[in-house]
Protein backbone atom coordinates (compact mmCIF):
# COMPACT_ATOMS: atom_id res chain seq x y z
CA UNK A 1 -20.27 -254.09 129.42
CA UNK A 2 -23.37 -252.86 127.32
CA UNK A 3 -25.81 -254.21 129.97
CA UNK A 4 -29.37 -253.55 128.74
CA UNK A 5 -32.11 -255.08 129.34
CA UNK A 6 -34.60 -253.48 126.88
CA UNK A 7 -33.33 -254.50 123.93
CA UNK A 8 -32.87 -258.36 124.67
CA UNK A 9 -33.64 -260.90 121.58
CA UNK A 10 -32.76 -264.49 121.38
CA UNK A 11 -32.55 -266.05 117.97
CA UNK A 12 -31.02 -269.34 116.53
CA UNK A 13 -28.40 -266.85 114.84
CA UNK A 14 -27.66 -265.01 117.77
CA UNK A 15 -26.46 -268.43 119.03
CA UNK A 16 -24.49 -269.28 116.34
CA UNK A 17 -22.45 -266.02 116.02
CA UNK A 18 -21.09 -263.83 118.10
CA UNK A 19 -21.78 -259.97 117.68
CA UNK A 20 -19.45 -257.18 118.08
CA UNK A 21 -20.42 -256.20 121.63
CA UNK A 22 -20.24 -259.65 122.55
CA UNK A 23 -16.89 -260.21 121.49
CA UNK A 24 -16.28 -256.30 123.19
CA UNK A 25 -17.79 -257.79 126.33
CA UNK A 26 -15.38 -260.96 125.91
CA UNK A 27 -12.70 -259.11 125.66
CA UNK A 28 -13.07 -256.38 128.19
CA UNK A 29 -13.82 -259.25 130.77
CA UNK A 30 -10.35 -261.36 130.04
CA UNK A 31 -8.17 -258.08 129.98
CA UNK A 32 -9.94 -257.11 133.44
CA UNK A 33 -8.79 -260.49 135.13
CA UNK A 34 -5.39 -261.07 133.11
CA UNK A 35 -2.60 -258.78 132.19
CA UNK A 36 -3.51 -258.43 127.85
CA UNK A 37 0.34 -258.50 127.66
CA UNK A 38 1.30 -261.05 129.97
CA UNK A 39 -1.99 -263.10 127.72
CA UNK A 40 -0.53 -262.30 124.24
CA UNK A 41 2.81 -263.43 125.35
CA UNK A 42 1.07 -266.63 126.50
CA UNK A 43 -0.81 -267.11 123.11
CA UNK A 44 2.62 -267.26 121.55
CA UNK A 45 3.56 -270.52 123.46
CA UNK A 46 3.64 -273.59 120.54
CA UNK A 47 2.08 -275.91 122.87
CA UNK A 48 0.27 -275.32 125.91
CA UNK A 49 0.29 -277.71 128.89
CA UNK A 50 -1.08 -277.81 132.37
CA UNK A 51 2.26 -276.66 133.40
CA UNK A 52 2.21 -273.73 131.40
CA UNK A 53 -1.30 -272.55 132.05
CA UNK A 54 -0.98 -273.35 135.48
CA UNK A 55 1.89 -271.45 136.27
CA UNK A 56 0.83 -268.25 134.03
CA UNK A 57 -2.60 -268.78 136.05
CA UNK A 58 -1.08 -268.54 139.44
CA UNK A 59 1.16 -265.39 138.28
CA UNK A 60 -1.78 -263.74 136.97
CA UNK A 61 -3.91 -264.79 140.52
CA UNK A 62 -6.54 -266.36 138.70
CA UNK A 63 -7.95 -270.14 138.60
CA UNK A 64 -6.47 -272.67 135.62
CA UNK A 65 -9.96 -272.88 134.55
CA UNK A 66 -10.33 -269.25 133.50
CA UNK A 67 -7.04 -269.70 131.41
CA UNK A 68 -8.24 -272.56 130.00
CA UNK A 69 -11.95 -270.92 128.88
CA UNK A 70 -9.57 -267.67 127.51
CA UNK A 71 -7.78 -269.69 125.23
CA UNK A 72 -10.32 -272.18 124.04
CA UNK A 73 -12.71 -269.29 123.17
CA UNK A 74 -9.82 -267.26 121.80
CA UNK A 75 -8.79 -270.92 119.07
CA UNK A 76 -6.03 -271.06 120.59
CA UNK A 77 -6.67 -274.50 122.33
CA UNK A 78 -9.93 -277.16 121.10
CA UNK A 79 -12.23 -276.91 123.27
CA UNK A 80 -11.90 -280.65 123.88
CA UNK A 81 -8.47 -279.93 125.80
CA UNK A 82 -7.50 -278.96 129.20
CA UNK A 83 -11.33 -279.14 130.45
CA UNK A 84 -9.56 -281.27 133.04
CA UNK A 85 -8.41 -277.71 134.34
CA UNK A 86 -12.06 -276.70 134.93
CA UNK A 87 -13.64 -277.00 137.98
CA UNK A 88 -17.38 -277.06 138.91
């Protein structure tokens, strides 16, 4: 999503923040591999788990790991927790 390669520049603020098509291109990614209601039902959960990831991972066909990069980039988790989920 808004792939083009003539207008790429890389500054320490472009690192820091993320733009509007960035968090378009974010978005538009996660709703293309999970169900956006089936996610915002998820992000309602008071405390996530590996269970709970786990199992809304394998209903949605997708790896733990993606789950687990969703909701850390979404705040919903620290990005400290659940990298256990992650694979290589």
């Amino acid at each position: 999503l808004h792939y083009d390669t003539s207008n790429i520049m890389i500054s320490e603020e472009d690192l820091s923040s993320e733009d509007h098509k960035d968090k378009e291109a974010n978005k538009f990614a996660r709703d293309f591999l999970v169900n956006p209601d089936d996610y915002a039902a998820l992000g309602n959960h008071e405390q996530f788990t590996e269970q709970v990831i786990t199992k809304f991972a394998r209903k949605q066909n997708v790896h733990p790991g993606m789950i687990v990069g969703f909701l850390q980039h979404d705040g919903l988790i620290p990005f400290e927790q659940m990298n256990g989920l992650k694979s290589k």
